[in-house]
Protein backbone atom coordinates (compact mmCIF):
# COMPACT_ATOMS: atom_id res chain seq x y z
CA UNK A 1 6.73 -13.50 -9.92
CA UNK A 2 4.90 -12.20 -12.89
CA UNK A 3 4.46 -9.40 -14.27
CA UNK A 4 1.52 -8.03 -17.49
CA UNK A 5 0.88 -4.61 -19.13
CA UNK A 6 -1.94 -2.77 -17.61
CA UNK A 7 -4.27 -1.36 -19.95
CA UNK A 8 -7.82 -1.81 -18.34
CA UNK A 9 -6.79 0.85 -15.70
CA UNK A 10 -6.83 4.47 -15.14
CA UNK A 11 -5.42 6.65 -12.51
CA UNK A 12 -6.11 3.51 -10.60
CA UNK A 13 -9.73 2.83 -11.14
CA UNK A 14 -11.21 0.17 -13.41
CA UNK A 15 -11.55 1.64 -17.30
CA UNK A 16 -11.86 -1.47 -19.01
CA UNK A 17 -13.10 -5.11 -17.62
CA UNK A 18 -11.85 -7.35 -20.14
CA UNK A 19 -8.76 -5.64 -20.56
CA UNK A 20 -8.23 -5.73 -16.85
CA UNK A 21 -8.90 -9.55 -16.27
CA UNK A 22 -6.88 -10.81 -18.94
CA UNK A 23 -3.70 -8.78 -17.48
CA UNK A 24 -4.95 -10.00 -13.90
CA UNK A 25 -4.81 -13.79 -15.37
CA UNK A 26 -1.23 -13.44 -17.85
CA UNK A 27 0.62 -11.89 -14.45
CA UNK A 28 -1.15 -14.75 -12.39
CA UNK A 29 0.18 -17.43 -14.75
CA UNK A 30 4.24 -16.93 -15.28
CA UNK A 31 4.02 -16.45 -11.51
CA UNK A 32 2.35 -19.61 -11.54
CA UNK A 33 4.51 -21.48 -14.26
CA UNK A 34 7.76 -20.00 -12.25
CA UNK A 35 6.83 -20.98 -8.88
CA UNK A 36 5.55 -24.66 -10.09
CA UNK A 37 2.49 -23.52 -7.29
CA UNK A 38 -1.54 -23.39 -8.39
CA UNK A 39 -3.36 -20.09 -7.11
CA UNK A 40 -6.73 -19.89 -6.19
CA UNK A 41 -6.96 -16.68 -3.85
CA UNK A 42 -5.29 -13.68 -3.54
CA UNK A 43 -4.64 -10.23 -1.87
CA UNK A 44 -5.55 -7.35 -4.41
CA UNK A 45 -4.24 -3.76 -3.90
CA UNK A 46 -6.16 -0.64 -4.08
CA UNK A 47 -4.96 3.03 -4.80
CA UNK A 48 -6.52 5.82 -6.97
CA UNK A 49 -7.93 9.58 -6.75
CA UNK A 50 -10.86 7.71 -5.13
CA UNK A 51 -9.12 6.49 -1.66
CA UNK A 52 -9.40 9.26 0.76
CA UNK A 53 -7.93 8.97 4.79
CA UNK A 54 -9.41 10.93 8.26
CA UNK A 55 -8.22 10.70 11.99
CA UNK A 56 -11.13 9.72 14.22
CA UNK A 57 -11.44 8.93 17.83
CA UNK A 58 -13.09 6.66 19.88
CA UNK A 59 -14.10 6.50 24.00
CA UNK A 60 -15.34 3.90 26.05
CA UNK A 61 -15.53 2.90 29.47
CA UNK A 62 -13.69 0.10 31.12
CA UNK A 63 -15.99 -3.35 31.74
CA UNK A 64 -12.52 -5.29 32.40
CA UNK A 65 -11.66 -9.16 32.58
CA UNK A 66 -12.01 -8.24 36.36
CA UNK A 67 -14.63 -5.65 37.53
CA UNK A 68 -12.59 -4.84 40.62
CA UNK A 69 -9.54 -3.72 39.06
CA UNK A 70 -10.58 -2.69 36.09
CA UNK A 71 -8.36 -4.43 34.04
CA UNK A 72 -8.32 -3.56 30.10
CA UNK A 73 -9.38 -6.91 28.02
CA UNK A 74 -9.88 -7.45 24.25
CA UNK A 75 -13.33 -6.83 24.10
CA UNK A 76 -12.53 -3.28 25.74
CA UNK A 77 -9.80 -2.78 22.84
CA UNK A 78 -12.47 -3.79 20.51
CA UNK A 79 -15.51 -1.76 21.38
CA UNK A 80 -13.29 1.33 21.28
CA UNK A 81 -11.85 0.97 18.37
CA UNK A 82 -15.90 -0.41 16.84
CA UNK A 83 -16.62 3.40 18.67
CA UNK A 84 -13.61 5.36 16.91
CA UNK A 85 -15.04 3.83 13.29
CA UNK A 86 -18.28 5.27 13.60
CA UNK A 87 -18.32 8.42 11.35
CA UNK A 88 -21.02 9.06 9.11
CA UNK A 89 -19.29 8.35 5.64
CA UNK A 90 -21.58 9.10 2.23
CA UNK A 91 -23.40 5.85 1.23
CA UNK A 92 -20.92 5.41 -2.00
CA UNK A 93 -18.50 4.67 0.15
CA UNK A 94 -16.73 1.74 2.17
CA UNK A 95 -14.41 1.78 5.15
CA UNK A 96 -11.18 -0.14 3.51
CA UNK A 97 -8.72 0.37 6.69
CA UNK A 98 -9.36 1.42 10.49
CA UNK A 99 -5.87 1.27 11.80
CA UNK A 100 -4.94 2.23 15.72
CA UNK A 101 -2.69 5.16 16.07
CA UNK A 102 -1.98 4.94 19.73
CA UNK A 103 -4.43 4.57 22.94
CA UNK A 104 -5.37 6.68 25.78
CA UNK A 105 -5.90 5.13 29.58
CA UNK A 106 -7.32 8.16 31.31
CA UNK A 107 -5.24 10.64 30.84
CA UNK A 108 -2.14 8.79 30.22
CA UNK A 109 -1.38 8.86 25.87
CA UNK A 110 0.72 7.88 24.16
CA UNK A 111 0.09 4.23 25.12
CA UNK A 112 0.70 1.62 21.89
CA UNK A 113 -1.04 -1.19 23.31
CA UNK A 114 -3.79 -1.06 26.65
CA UNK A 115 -3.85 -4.38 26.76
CA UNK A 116 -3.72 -5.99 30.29
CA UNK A 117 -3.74 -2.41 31.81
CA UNK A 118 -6.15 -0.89 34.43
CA UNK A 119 -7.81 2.13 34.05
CA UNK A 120 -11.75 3.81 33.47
CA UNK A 121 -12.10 5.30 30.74
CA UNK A 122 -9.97 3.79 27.07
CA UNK A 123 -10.26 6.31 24.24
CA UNK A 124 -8.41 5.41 20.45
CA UNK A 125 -6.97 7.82 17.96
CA UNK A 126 -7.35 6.03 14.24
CA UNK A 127 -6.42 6.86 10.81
CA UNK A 128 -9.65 5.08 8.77
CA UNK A 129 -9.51 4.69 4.97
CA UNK A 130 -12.13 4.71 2.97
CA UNK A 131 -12.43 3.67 -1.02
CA UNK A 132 -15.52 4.58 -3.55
CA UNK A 133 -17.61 1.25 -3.72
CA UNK A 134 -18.21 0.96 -7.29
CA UNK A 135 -14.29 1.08 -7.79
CA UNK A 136 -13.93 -1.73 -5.24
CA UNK A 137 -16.46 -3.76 -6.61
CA UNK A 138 -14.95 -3.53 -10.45
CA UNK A 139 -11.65 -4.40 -8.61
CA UNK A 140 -12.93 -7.33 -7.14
CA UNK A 141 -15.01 -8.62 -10.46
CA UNK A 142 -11.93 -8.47 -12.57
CA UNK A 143 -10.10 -10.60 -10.34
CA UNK A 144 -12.88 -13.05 -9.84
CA UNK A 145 -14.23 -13.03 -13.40
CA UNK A 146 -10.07 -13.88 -13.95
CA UNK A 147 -10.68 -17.20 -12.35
CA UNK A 148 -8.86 -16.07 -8.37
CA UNK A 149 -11.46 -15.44 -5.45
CA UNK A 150 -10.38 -12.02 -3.58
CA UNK A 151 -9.22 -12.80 0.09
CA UNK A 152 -9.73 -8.75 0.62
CA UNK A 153 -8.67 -5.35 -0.78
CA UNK A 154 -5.72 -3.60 0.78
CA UNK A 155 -4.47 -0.14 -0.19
CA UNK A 156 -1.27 -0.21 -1.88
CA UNK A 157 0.97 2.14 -0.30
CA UNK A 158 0.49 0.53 3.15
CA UNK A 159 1.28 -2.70 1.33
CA UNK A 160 4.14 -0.63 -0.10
CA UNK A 161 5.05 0.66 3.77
CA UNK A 162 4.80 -2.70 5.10
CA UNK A 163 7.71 -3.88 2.53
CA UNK A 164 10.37 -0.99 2.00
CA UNK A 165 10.13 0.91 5.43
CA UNK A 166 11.69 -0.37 9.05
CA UNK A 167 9.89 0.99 12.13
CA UNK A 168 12.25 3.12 12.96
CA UNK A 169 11.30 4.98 10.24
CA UNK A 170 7.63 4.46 10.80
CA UNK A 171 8.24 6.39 14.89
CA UNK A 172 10.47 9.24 13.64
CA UNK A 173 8.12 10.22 10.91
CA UNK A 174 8.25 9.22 6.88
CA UNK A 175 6.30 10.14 3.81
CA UNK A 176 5.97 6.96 1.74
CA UNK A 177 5.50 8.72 -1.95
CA UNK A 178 4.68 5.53 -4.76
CA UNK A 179 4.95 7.08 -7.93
CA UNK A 180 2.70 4.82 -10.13
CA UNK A 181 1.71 5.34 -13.92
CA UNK A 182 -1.89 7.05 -13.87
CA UNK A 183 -1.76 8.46 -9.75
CA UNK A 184 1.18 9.39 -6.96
CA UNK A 185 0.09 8.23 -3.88
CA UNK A 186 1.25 9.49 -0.19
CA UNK A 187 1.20 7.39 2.85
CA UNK A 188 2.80 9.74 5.77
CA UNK A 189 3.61 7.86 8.90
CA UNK A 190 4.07 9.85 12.11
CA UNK A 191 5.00 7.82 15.82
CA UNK A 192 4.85 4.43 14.14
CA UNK A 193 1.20 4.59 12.56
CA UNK A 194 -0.39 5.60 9.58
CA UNK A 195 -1.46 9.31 9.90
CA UNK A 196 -2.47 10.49 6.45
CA UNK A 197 -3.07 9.44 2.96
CA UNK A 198 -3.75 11.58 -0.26
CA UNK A 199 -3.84 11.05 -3.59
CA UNK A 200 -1.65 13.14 -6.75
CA UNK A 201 -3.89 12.86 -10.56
CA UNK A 202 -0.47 12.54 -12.37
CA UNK A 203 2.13 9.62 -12.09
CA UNK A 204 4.84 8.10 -15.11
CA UNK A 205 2.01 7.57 -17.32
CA UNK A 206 2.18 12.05 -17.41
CA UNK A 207 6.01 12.02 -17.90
CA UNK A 208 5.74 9.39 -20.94
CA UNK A 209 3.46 11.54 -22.51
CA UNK A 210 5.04 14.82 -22.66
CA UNK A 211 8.03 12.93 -24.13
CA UNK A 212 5.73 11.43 -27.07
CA UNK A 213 4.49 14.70 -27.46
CA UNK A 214 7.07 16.76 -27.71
CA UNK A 215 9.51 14.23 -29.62
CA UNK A 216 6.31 13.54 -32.22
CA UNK A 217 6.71 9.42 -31.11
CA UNK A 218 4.23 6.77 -30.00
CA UNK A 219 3.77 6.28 -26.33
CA UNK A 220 4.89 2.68 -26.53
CA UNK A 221 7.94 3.84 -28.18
CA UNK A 222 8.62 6.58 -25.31
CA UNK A 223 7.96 4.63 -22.39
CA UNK A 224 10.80 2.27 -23.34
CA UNK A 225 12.75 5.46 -24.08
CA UNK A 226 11.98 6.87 -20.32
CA UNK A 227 12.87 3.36 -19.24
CA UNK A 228 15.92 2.95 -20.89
CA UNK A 229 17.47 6.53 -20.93
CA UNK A 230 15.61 8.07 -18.70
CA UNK A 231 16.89 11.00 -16.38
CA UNK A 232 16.12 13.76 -14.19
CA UNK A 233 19.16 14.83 -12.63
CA UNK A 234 21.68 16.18 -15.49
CA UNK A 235 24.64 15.70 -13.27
CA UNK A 236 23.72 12.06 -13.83
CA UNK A 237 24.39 12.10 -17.46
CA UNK A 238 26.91 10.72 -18.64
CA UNK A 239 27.53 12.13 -21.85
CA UNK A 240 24.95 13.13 -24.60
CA UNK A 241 25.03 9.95 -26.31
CA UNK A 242 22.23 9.39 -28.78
CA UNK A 243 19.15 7.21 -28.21
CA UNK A 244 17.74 6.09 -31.94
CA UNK A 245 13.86 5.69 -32.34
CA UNK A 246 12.64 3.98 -35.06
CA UNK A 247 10.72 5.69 -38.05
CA UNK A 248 7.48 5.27 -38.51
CA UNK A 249 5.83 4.05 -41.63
CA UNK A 250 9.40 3.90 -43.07
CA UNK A 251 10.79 6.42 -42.17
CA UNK A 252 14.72 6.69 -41.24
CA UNK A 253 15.30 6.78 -37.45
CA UNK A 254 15.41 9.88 -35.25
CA UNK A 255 18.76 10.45 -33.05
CA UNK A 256 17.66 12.30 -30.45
CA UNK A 257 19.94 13.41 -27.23
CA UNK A 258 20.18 11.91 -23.61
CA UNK A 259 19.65 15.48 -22.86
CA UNK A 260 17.22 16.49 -24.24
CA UNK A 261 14.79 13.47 -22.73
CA UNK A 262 16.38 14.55 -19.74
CA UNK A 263 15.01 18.16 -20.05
CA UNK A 264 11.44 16.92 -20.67
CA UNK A 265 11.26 14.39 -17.84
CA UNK A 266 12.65 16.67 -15.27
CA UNK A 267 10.02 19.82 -15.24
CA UNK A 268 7.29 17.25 -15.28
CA UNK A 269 8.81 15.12 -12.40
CA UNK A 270 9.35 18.57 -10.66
CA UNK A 271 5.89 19.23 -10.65
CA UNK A 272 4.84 16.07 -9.08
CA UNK A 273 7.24 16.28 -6.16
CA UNK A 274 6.46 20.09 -5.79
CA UNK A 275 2.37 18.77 -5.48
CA UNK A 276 3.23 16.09 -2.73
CA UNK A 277 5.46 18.67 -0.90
CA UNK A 278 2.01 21.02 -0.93
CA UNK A 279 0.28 18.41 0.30
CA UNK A 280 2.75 17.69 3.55
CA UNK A 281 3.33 21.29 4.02
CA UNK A 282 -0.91 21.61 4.88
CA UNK A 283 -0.74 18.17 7.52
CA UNK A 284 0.08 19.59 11.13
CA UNK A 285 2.28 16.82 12.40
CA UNK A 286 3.71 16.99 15.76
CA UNK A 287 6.75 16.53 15.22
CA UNK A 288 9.08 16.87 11.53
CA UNK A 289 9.50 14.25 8.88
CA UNK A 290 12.38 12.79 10.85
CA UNK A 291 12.20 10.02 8.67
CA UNK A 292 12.48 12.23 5.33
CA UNK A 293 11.01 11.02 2.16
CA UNK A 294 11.16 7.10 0.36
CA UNK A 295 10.30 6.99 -2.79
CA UNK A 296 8.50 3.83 -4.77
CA UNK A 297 7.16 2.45 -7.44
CA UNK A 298 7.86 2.66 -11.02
CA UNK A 299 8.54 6.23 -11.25
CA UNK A 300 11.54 5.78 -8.53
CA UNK A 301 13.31 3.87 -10.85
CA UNK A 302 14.10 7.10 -12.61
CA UNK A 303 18.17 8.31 -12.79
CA UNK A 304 18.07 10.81 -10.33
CA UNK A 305 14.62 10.87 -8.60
CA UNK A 306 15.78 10.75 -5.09
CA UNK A 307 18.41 13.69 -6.03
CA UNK A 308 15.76 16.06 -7.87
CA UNK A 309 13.32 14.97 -4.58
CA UNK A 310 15.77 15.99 -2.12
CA UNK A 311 16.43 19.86 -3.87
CA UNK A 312 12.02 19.94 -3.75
CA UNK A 313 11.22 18.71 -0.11
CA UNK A 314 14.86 19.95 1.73
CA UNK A 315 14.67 16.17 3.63
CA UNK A 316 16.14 13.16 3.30
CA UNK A 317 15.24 11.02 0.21
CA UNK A 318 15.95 7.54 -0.68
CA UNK A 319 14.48 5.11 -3.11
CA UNK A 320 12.38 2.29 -1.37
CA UNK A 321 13.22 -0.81 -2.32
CA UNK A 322 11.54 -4.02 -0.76
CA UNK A 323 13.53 -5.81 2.50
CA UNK A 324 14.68 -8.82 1.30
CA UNK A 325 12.13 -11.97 2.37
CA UNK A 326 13.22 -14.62 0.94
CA UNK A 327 12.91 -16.44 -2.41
CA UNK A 328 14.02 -14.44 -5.80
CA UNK A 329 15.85 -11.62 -4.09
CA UNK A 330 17.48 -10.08 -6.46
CA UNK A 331 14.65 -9.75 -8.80
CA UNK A 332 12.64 -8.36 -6.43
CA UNK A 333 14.80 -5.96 -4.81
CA UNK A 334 13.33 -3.20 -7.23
CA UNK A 335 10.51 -0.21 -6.22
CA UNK A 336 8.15 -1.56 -8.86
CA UNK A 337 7.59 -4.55 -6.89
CA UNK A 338 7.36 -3.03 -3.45
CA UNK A 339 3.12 -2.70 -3.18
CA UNK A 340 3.11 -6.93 -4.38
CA UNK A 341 5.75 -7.52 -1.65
CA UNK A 342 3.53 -5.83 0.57
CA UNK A 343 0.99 -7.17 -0.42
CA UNK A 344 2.28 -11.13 0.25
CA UNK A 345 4.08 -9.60 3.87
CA UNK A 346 0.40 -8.54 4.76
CA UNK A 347 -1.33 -10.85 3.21
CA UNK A 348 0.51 -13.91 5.73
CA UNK A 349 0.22 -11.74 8.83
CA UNK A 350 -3.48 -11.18 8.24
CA UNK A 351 -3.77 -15.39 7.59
CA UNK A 352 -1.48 -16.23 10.54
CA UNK A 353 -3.84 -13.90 12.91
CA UNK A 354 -6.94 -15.28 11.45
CA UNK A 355 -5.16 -19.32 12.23
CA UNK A 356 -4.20 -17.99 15.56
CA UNK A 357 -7.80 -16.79 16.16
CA UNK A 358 -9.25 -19.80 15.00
CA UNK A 359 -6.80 -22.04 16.53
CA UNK A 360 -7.89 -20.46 20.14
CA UNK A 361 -11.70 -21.17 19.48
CA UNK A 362 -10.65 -24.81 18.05
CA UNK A 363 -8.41 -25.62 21.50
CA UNK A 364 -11.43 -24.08 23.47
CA UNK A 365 -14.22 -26.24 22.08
CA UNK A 366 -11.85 -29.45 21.97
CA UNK A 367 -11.07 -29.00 25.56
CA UNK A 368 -15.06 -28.67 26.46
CA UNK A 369 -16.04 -31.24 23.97
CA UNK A 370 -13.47 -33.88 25.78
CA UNK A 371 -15.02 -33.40 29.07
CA UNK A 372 -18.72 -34.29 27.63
CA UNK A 373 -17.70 -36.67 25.99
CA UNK A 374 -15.71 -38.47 28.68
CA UNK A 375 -18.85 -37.59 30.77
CA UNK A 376 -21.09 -39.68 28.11
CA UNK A 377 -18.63 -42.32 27.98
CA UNK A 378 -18.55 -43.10 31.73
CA UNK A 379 -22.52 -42.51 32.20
CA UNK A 380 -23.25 -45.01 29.52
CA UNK A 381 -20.71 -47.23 31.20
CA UNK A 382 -22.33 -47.45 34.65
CA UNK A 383 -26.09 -46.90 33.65
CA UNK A 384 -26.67 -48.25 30.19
């Protein structure tokens, strides 16, 4: 693992090109020099105000592997979900994610995969993403300007989802809240797929700079404060101990109180939690956030997060940490790396399809290619 300073990004979009490749490259590297492993590709999240999320549907009628009986094939699973994906979306824009919810054989729903299944008419019910195209493009030039090549762009909190959330979760109903430095982004999940995903202008990067503000500091110097001391819950503190910041320009260091951080991070923390809850109070889900509420990324680290969460939403809450897969464990097993777990977890399923794709075309054409070739080999035997 590796890990850099972002400073070429803001609120998730590209700011700064230079400043975003050379952070892209230092991560790159100590993952590198720790894992003893050369990279040339990789998987590259997405997130920002830009990324935006609808439900569409798709119908089509049944061709079937067998006429007769109608029987529901790949290609039938394809061309409905090819159907579902075609909104009109503004030309700045590009479709990042078309992911199935669940399928409909005639009039029977519900149905999580038609394969194999007979029936007339397949319809689709999809959640597609889409991303701004000049964001995606930056993305992709930083990394490839950095010296990797870009296997493809996947948004972060299903990267995230894919890495701190079981599927039970995912069927009952969860809203997957990554509280990153510029944006807070919400993945909802409702009968084990993706249903809706929206996008919060304020994240840790807000929270750091109220406390510079208010406590006259740099924002270097209060982002280690936040990460060191920082609270949100005061029945968390334990005791009003002192945190000493150094003077500036010579100045004698400032004591200030536990407490007093504490009552600048938590109105501000508030206020993002009370803007996601807005935004899941206006989605008309079938069914309640069984699931409750996981929280991620940096801003979950926070003392008391999941407590000050639960009191805002009234549902469960609990920090989101990524399954363990292997590997470094322990130094994983923290919210900040849940989207780059994801990301890897993702990354290999998408590969291993791909292989398995491949692999059936390859075992195809070698089968046909032995025949002709055994053909040759016998005709030049008894005629040439």
């Amino acid at each position: 693992m590796g890990i850099c300073p972002s400073t070429g990004l803001r609120k998730g979009v590209v700011v700064n090109i230079e400043a975003t490749l050379r952070s892209v490259a230092a991560a790159i590297e100590a993952a590198e020099m720790m894992s003893g492993r050369e990279v040339t590709s990789c998987w590259t999240g997405i997130g920002g105000n830009h990324i935006d999320g609808i439900n569409s549907r798709g119908v089509v009628a049944v061709t079937g592997k067998n006429r007769e009986t109608r029987e529901i094939g790949r290609e039938d699973i394809a061309r409905v979900l090819e159907a579902a994906r075609a909104v009109v979306i503004p030309m700045d824009r590009r479709v990042l994610e078309v992911i199935p919810q669940s399928y409909i054989v005639d009039d029977q729903k519900g149905i999580a995969d038609p394969l194999d299944m007979i029936g007339v008419r397949l319809e689709a019910e999809v959640h597609i993403i889409t991303c701004s195209v000049t964001s995606a493009e930056n993305l992709i030039k930083c990394v490839n300007r950095a010296g990797f090549r870009v296997n493809d762009l996947i948004l972060q909190t299903l990267a995230a989802g894919r890495s701190v959330l079981t599927d039970e979760e995912k069927e009952m109903g969860t809203a997957l809240i990554d509280l990153g430095g510029g944006t807070t982004d919400i993945l909802v999940y409702s009968g084990g797929a993706p249903y809706s995903n929206t996008t919060i202008a304020a994240g840790g990067s807000q929270v750091t700079g109220d406390i510079s503000i208010i406590k006259n500091i740099s924002f270097e110097t209060a982002e280690r404060i936040k990460l060191e001391a920082g609270c949100c819950w005061e029945d968390l503190l334990e005791g009003d101990d002192d945190i000493i910041v150094p003077g500036v320009g010579g100045r004698a260091p400032l004591p200030i109180p536990r407490s007093q951080i504490q009552a600048i991070i938590r109105p501000r923390m508030e206020e993002i939690f009370k803007m996601a809850k807005e935004k899941l109070d206006k989605l008309s889900l079938s069914r309640p956030l069984g699931g409750g509420v996981v929280l991620t990324g940096g801003g979950a680290q926070l003392l008391g997060a999941a407590e000050l969460a639960n009191q805002v939403f009234r549902l469960p809450v609990r920090v989101g940490n990524p399954l363990p897969v292997g590997g470094l464990v322990e130094e994983y097993r923290s919210p900040v790396y849940a989207t780059a777990v994801g990301l890897v977890l993702e990354g290999g399923d998408r590969e291993a399809r791909t292989a398995a794709d491949r692999g059936g075309e390859i075992r195809v054409r070698g089968q046909g290619q032995g025949i002709f070739d055994k053909l040759s080999e016998w005709l030049q035997k008894e005629f040439f």
